[in-house]
Protein backbone atom coordinates (compact mmCIF):
# COMPACT_ATOMS: atom_id res chain seq x y z
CA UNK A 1 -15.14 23.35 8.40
CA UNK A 2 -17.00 22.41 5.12
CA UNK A 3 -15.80 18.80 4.15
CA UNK A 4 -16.29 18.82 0.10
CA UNK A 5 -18.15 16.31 -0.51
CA UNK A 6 -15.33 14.91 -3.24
CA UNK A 7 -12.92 14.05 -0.26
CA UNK A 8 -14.47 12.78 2.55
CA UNK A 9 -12.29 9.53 3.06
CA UNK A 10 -9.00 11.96 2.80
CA UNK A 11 -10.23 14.37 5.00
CA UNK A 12 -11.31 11.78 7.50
CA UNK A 13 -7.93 10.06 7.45
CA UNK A 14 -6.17 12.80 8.20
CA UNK A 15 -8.37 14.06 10.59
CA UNK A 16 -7.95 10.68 12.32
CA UNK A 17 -3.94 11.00 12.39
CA UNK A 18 -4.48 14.23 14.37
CA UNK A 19 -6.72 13.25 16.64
CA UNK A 20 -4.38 10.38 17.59
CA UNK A 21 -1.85 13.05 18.49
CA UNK A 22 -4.18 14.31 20.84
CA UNK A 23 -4.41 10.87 22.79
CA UNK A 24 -1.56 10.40 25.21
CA UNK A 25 0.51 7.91 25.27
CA UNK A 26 3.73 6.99 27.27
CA UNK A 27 7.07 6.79 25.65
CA UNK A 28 7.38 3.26 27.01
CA UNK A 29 9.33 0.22 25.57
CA UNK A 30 8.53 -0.47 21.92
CA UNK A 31 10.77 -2.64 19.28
CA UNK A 32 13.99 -1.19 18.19
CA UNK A 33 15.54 -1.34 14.59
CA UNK A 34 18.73 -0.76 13.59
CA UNK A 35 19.54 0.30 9.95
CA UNK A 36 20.27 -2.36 7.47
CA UNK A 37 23.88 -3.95 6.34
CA UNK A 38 22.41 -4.14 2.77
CA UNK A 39 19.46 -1.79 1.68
CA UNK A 40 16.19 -4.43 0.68
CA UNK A 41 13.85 -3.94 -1.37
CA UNK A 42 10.44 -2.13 -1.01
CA UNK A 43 7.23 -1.62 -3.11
CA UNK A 44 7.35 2.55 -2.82
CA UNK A 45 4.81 4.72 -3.60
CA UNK A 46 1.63 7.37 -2.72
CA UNK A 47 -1.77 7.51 -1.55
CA UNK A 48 -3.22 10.87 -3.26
CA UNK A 49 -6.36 10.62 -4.63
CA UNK A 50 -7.21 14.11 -5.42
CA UNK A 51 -4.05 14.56 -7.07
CA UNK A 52 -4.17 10.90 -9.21
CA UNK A 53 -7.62 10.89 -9.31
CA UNK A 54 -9.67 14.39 -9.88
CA UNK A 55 -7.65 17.19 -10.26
CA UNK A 56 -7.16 18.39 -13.91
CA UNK A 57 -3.66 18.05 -13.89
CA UNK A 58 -3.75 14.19 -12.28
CA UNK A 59 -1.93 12.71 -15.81
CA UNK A 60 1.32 15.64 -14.69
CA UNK A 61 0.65 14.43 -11.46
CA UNK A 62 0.90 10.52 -12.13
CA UNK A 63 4.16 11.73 -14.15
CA UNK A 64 5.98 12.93 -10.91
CA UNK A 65 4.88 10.27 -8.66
CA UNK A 66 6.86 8.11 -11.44
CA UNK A 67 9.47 10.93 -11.39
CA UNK A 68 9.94 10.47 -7.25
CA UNK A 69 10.32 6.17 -8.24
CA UNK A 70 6.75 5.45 -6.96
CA UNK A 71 6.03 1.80 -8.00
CA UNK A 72 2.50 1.58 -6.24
CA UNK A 73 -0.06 4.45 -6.04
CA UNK A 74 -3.35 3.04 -2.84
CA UNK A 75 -6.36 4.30 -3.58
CA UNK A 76 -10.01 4.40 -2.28
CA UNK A 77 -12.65 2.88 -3.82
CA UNK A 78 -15.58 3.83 -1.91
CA UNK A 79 -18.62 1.15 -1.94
CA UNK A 80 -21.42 4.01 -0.82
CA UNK A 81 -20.05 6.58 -3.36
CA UNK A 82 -18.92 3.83 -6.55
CA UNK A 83 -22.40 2.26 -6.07
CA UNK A 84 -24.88 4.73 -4.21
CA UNK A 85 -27.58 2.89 -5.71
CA UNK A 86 -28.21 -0.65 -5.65
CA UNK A 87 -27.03 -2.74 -8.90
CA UNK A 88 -29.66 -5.12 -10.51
CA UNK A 89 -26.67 -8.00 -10.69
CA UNK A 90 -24.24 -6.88 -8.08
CA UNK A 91 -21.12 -8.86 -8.74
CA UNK A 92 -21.04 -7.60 -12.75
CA UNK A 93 -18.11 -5.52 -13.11
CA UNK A 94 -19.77 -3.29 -15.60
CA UNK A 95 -23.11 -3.22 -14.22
CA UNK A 96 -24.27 0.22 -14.89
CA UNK A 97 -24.76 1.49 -10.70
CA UNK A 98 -21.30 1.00 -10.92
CA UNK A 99 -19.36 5.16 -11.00
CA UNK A 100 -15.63 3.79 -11.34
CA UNK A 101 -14.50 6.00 -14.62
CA UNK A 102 -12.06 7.66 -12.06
CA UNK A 103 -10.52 4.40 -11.33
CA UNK A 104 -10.49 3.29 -14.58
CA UNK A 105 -8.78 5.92 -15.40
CA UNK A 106 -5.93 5.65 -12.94
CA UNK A 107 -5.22 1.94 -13.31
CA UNK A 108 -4.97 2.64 -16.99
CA UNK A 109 -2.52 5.74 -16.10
CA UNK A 110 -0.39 4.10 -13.64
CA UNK A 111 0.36 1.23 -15.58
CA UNK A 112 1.74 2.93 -18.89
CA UNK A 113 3.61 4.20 -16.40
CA UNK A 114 4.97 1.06 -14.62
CA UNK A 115 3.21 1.43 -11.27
CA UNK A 116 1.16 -0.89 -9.68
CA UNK A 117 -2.32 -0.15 -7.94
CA UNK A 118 -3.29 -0.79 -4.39
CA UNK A 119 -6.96 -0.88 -3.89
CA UNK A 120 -8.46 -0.60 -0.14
CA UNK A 121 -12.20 -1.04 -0.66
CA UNK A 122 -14.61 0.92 2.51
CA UNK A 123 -17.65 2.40 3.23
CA UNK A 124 -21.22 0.90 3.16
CA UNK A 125 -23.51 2.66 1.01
CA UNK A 126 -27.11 3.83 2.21
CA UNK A 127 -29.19 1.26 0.21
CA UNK A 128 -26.94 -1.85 1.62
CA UNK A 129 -27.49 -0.84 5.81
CA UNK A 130 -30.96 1.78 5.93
CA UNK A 131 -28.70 4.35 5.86
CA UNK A 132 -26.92 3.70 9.10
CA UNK A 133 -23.47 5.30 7.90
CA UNK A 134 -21.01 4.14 5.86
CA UNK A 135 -18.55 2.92 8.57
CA UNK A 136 -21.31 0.60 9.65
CA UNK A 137 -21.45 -3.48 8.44
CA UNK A 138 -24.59 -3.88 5.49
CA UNK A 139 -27.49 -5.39 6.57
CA UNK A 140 -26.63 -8.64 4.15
CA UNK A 141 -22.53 -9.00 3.89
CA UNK A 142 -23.56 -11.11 0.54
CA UNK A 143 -23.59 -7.00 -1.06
CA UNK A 144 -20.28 -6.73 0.03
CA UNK A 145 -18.78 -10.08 -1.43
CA UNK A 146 -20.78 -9.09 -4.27
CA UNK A 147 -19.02 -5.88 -4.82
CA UNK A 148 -15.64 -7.06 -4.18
CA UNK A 149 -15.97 -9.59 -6.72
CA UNK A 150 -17.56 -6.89 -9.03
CA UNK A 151 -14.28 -5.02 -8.55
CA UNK A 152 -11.82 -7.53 -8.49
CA UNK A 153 -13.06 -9.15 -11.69
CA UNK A 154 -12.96 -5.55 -13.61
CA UNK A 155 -9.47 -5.15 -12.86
CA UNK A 156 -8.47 -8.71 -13.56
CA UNK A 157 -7.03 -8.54 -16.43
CA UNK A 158 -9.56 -10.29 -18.22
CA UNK A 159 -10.97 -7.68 -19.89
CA UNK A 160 -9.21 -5.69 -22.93
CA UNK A 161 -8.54 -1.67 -21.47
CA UNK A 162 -8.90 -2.75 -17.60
CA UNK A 163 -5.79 -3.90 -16.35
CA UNK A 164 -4.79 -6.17 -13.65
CA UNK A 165 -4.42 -5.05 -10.27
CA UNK A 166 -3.26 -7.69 -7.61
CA UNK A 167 -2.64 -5.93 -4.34
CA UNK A 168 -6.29 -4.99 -2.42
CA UNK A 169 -6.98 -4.39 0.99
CA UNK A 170 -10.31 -4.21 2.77
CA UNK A 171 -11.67 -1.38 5.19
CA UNK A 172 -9.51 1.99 6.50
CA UNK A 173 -8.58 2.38 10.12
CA UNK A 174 -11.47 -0.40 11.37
CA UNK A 175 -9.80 0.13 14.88
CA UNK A 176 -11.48 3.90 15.06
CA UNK A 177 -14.93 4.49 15.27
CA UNK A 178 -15.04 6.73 12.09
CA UNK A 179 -14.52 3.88 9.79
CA UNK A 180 -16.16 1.05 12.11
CA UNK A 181 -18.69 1.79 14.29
CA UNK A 182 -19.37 0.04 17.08
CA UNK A 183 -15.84 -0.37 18.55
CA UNK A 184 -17.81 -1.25 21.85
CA UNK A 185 -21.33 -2.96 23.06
CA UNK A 186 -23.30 -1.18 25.65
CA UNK A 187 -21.08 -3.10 28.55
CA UNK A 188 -18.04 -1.93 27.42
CA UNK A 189 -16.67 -4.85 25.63
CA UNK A 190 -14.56 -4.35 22.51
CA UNK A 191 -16.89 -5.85 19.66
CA UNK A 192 -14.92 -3.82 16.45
CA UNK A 193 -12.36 -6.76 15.58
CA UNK A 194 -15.49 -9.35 15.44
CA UNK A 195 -17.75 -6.76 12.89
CA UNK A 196 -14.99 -6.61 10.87
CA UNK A 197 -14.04 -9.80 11.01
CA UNK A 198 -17.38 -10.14 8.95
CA UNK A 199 -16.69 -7.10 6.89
CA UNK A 200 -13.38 -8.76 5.39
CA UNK A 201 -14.20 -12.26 5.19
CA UNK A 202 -16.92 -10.86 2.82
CA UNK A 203 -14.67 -8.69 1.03
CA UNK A 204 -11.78 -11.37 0.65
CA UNK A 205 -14.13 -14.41 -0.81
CA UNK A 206 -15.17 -11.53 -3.32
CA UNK A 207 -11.94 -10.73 -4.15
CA UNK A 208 -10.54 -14.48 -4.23
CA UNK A 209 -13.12 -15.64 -6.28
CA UNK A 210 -12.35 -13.44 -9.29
CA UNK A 211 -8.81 -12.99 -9.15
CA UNK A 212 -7.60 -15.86 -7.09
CA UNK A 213 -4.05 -14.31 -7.51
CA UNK A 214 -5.13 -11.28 -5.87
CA UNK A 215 -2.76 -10.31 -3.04
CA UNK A 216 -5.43 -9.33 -0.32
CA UNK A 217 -4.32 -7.53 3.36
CA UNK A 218 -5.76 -7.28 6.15
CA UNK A 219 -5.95 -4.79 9.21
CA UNK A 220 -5.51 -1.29 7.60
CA UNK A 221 -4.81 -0.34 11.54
CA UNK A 222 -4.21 3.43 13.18
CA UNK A 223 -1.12 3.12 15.05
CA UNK A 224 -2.94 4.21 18.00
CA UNK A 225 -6.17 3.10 20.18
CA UNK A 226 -7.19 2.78 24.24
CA UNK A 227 -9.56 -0.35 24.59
CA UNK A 228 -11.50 1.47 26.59
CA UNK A 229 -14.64 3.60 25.90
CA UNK A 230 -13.63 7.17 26.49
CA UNK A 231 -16.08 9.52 27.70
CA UNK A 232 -14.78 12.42 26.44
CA UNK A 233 -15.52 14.17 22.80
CA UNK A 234 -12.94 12.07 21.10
CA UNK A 235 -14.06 8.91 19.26
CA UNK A 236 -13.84 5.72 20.36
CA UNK A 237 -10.53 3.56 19.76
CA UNK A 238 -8.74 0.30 20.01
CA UNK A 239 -5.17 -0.07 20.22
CA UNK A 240 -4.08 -1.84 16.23
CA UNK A 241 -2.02 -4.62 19.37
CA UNK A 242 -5.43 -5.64 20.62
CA UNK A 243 -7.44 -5.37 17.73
CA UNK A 244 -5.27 -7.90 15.82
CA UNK A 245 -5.13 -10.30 18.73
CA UNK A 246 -8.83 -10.19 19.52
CA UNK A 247 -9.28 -10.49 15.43
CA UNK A 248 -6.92 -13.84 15.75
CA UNK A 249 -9.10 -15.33 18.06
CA UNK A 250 -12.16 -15.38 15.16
CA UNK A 251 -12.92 -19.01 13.51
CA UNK A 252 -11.99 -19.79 11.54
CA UNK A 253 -8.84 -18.33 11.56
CA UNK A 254 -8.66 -14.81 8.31
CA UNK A 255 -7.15 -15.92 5.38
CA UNK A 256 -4.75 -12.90 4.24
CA UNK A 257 -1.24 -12.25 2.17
CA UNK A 258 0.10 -9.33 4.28
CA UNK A 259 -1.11 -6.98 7.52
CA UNK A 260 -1.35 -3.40 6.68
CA UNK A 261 -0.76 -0.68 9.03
CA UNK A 262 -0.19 3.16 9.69
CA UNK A 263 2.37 3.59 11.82
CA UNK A 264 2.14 7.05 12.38
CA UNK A 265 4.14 8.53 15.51
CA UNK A 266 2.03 9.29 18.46
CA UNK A 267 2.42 13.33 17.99
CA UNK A 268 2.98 15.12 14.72
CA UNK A 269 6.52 15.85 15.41
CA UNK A 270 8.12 13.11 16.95
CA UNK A 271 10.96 11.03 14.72
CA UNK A 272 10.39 8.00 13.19
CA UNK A 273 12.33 6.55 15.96
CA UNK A 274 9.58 7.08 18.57
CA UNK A 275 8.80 3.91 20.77
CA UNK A 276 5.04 4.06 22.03
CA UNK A 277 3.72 1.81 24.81
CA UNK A 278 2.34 -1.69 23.51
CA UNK A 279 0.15 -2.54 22.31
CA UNK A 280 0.14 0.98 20.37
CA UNK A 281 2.11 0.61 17.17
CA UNK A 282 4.56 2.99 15.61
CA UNK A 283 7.25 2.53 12.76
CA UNK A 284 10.05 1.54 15.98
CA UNK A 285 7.27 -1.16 17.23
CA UNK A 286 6.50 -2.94 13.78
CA UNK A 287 9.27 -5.89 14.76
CA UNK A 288 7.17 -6.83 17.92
CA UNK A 289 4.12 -6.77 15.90
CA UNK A 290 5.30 -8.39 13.22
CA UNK A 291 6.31 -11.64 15.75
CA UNK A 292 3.24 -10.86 17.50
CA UNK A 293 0.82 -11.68 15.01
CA UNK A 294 2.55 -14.79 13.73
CA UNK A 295 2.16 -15.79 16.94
CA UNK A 296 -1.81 -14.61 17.38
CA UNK A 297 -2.49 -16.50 14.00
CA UNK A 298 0.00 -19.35 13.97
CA UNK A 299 1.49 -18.03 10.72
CA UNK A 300 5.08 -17.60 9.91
CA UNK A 301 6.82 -14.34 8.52
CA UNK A 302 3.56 -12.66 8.35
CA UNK A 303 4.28 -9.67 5.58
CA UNK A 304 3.57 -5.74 6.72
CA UNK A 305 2.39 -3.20 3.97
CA UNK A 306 2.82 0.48 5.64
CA UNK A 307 -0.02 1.73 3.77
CA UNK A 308 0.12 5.39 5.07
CA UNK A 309 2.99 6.89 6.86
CA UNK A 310 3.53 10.57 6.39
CA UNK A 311 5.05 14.17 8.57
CA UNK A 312 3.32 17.09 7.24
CA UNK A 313 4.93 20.86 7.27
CA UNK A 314 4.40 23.34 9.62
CA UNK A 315 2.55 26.28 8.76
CA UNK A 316 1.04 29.08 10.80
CA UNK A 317 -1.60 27.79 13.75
CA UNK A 318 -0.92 23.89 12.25
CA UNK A 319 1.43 22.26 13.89
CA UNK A 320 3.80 20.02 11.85
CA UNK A 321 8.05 19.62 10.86
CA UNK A 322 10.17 21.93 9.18
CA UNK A 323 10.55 21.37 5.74
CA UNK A 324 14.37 20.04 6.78
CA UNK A 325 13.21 17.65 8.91
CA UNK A 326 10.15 16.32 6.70
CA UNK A 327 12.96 15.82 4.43
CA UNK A 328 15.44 14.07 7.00
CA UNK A 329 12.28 12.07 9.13
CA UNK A 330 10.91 10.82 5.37
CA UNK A 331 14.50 9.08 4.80
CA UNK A 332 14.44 8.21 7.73
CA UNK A 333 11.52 6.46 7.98
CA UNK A 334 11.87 4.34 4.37
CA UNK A 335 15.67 3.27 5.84
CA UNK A 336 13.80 1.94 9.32
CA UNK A 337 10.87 0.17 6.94
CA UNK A 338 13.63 -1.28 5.07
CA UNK A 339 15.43 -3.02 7.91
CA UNK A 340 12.77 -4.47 8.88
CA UNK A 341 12.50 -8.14 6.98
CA UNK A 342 8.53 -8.34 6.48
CA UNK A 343 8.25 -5.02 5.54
CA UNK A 344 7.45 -5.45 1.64
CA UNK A 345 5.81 -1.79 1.08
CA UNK A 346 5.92 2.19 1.91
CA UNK A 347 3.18 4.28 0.62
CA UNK A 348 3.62 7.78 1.67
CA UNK A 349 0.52 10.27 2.25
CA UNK A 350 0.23 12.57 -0.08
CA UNK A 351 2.10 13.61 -3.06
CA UNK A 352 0.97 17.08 -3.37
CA UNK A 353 -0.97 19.72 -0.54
CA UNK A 354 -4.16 20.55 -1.44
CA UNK A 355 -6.56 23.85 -0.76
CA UNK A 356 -9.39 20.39 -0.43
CA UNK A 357 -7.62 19.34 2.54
CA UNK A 358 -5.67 20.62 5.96
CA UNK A 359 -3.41 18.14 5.68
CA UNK A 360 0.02 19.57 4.29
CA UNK A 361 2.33 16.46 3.88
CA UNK A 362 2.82 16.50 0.54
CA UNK A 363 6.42 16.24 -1.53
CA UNK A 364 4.84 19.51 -3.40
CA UNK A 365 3.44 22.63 -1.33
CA UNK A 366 0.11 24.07 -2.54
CA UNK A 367 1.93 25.97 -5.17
CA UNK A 368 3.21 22.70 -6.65
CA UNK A 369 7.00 23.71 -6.07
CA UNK A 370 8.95 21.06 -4.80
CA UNK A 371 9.65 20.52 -1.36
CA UNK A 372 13.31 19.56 0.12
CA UNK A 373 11.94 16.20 0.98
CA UNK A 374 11.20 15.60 -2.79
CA UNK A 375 14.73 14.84 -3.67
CA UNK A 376 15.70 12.94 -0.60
CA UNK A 377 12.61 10.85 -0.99
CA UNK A 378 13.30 10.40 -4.95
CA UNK A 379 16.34 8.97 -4.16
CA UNK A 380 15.77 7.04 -1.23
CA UNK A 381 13.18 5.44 -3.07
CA UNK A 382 15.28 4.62 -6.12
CA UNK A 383 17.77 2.83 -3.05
CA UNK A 384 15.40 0.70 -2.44
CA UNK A 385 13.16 -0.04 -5.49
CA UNK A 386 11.61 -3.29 -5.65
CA UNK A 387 12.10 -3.26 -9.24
CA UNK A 388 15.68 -3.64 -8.92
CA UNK A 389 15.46 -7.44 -7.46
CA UNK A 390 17.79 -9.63 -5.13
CA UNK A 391 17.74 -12.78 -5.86
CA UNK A 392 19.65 -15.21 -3.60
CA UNK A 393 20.95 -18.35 -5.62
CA UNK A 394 23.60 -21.00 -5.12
CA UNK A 395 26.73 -21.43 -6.54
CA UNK A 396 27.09 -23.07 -9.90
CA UNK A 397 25.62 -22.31 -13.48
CA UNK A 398 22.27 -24.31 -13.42
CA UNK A 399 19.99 -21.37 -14.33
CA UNK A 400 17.58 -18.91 -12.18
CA UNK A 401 14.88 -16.53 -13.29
CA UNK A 402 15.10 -13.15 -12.27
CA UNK A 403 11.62 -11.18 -11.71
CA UNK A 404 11.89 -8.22 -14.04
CA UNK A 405 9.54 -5.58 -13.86
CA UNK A 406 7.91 -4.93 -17.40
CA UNK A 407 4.80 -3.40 -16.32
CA UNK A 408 5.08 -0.55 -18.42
CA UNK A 409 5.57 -2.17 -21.38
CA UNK A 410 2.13 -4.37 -21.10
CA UNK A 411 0.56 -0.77 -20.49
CA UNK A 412 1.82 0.46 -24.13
CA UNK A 413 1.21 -3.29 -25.92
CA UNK A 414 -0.62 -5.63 -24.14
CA UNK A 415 -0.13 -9.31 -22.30
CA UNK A 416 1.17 -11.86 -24.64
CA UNK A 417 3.34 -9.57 -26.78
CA UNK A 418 6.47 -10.67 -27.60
CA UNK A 419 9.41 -8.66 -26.34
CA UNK A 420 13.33 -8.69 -26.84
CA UNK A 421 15.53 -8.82 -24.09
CA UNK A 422 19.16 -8.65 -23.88
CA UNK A 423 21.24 -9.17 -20.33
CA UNK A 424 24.55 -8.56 -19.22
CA UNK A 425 25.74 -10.02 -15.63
CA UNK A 426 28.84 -8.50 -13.84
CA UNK A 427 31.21 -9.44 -10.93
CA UNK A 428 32.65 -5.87 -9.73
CA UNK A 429 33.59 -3.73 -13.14
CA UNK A 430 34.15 -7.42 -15.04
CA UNK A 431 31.64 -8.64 -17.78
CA UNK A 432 30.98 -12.74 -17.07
CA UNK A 433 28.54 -13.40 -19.25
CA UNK A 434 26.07 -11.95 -21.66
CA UNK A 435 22.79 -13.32 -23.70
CA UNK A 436 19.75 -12.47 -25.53
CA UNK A 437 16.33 -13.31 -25.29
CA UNK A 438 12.79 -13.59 -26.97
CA UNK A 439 10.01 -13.78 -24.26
CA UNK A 440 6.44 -12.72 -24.18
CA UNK A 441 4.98 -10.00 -21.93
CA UNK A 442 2.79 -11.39 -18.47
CA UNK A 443 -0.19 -10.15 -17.30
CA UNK A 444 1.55 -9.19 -14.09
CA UNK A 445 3.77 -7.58 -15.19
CA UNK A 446 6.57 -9.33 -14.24
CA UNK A 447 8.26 -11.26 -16.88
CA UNK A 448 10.57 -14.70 -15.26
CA UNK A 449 13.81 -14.12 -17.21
CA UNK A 450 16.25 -17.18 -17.21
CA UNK A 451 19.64 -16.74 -16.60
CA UNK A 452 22.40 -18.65 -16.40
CA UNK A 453 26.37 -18.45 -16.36
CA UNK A 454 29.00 -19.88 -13.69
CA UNK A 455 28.42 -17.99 -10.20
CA UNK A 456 31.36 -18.80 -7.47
CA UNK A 457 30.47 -18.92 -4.08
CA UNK A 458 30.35 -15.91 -1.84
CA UNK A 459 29.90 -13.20 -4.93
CA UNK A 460 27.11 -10.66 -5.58
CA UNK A 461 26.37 -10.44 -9.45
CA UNK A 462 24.81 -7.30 -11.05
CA UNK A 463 22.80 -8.22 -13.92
CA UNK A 464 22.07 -5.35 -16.23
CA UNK A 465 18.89 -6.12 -18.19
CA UNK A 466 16.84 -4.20 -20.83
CA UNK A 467 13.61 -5.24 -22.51
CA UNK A 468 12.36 -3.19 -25.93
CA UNK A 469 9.12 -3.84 -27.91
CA UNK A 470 8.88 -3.43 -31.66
CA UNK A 471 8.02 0.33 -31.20
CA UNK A 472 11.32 1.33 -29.67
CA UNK A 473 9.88 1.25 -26.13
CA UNK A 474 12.72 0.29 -23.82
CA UNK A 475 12.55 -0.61 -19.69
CA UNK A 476 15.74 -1.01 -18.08
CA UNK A 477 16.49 -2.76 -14.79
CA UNK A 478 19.38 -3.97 -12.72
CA UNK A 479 19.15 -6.94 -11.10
CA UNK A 480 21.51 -8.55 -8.46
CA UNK A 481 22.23 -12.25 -7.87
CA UNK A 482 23.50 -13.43 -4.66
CA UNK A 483 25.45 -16.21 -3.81
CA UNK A 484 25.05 -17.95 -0.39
């Protein structure tokens, strides 16, 4: 099959997830979740970069991601294709090498439209490693700190027309050979976690050093590996269990804000209930990671991002779900994510099927009609939007700020704008209190809104807020308080 030479990270992706249904593995004891008393909160979105990114209808595209409540879009940004040749002053965000007119363009679109970016950066360009491939390490990792700060500083938010974007994550998949080659030395030893160990503390100090607010993960794992070098014409894999121990035991101990991970099931059909034998990891198993790798790296409620998860439709010769139970495993799956406490985001792969690509898990078939699991999605989604905080507070009136999402907004007018805001907190049906406000627009995107009225003990407040700018423009949100 011709790969076009536009999509090779998509392609490669995919073609990773179904080679992991080829590996067997036993249906063994895994964690177990249970679905939650009270839906939380997640950071929802897609990973489509042909549809957000180069197709000519991305802007309609970007309009029904926002339409299905995505607040987060991940996206590639590929060091051998942005830069494939070497910049004279490698850490300048603007420095000519640099091809990122694409991204610029999708940062600026998601953010008028109130979602937030997710940047994984991978792939070594020729010039950086003799040509050695891009899922090998560069020959001098000071090109890859280089680049990451190039990055991180363009979309810092320092710079009018390039807005912020605070979550990143470095490498794809490091755990299979396609992305990070060697997984193995020439005894047999697993050697992958210790390259890439190198690959991100590069990447990270870049990132750090010109956004130190940047929200960096780690990992990027496929759900599946064997720690052991397979003879046959499969690639070779580690487990994402191993991997993250053996990538504890570097010093010094990896710096990170969150471990990201695809926990894909083992076959292309199975639910999202499916429990895999450890140290594989699928959506049932994240719990055990999750308390595995605080204990691997002597951290405490280490945060998971579910960067990819996805079941794509069965057509003839491809193997895949009914539309029904796309629909019914893609609820499913987001209800699971959400009961688990350090889950903070679901990105789902892709938002539309494309002729580019086998891969047919898209919300949209290739026609661009909807799906069934469109509208369950949608509204699963809207469930559980991290826009709509929880805020926990005690009793009493002395005041709390509520995170309100006004990302949107500092799209259409810019950081520092002033904004009106008027509130309106309810117990049940019953208005308690009510207030205005003048505050000016953050960077982030999230403005701190003080509140205050008498809260009794035991209650659950919804707080009804809406934000307009002097143009009309209006974001609504609703908020709850919590009393413990």
């Amino acid at each position: 099959m011709r790969i076009p030479s536009r999509l090779p990270i998509v392609v490669l992706t995919v073609a990773a997830i179904a080679a992991a249904a080829v590996l067997s593995v036993g249906m063994a004891s895994g964690g177990s979740q249970s679905a939650p008393q009270q839906p939380r909160r997640l950071l929802i979105g897609f990973q489509d970069d042909p549809a957000f990114r180069w197709e000519p209808d991305r802007s309609a595209m970007l309009d029904r991601a926002a339409a299905a409540n995505a607040r987060i879009v991940r996206t590639f940004v590929d060091w051998s294709r942005t830069a494939p040749t070497r910049p004279v002053h490698g850490a300048d965000p603007f420095d000519p090498a640099y091809r990122l007119d694409d991204v610029d363009e999708l940062v600026r679109g998601t953010q008028l439209r109130g979602i937030t970016v997710l940047i994984t950066i991978w792939g070594t360009p020729g010039w950086a490693n003799r040509n050695a491939g891009p899922n090998r390490l560069p020959t001098h990792l000071a090109d890859l700190r280089q680049f990451a700060a190039a990055i991180a500083a363009r979309y810092s938010g320092r710079y009018p027309g390039y807005p912020l974007v605070r979550h990143w994550s470095v490498w794809n998949e490091p755990n299979l050979q396609q992305f990070l080659a060697p997984q193995f030395d020439d005894s047999g030893a697993i050697v992958s976690p210790g390259l890439y160990a190198k690959l991100y503390r590069a990447a990270f100090a870049g990132i750090k050093a010109s956004n130190p607010s940047a929200l960096v993960a780690i990992g990027e794992t496929s759900p599946l590996g064997r720690d052991h070098v397979y003879l046959g014409p499969s690639q070779q894999t580690t487990s994402p269990g191993t991997f993250a121990r053996l990538l504890s035991l570097q010093r010094p101990r990896l710096s990170f804000d969150a471990w990201a991970h695809h926990p894909y099931p083992t076959s292309l059909g199975l639910p999202p209930t499916q429990k895999v034998r450890w140290p594989n990891v699928s959506l049932a198993a994240l719990p055990r990671f999750q308390a595995a790798l605080d204990s691997w790296f002597g951290r405490k409620d280490t945060a998971i991002w579910i960067t990819e998860y996805a079941y794509q439709t069965r057509r003839p010769q491809v193997f895949g779900v009914t539309a029904a139970q796309q629909a019914a495993y893609s609820v499913q799956a987001l209800r699971l994510a959400a009961a688990e406490p350090h889950v903070q985001m679901f990105i789902w792969f892709v938002l539309r099927d494309s002729v580019q690509t086998p891969w047919r898990s898209g919300l949209f078939d290739l026609a661009g009609k909807a799906k069934p699991a469109l509208a369950r999605f949608t509204a699963a989604a809207a469930a559980l939007d991290a826009s709509n905080f929880v805020l926990k507070a005690a009793p009493g009136r002395r005041a709390v700020k509520l995170p309100v999402d006004v990302l949107r907004l500092v799209g259409r007018n810019g950081a520092g704008t002033a904004v009106g805001i008027t509130w309106r907190a309810y117990l049940g049906t019953h208005l308690v209190a009510v207030n205005q406000a003048r505050l000016a627009l953050p960077l982030s995107g999230r403005l701190l809104l003080p509140v205050a009225f008498e809260r009794a003990q035991g209650a659950t407040y919804r707080v009804a807020v809406t934000v307009n700018d002097i143009h009309g423009q209006t974001v609504d949100r609703t908020l709850q308080i919590v009393t413990g």
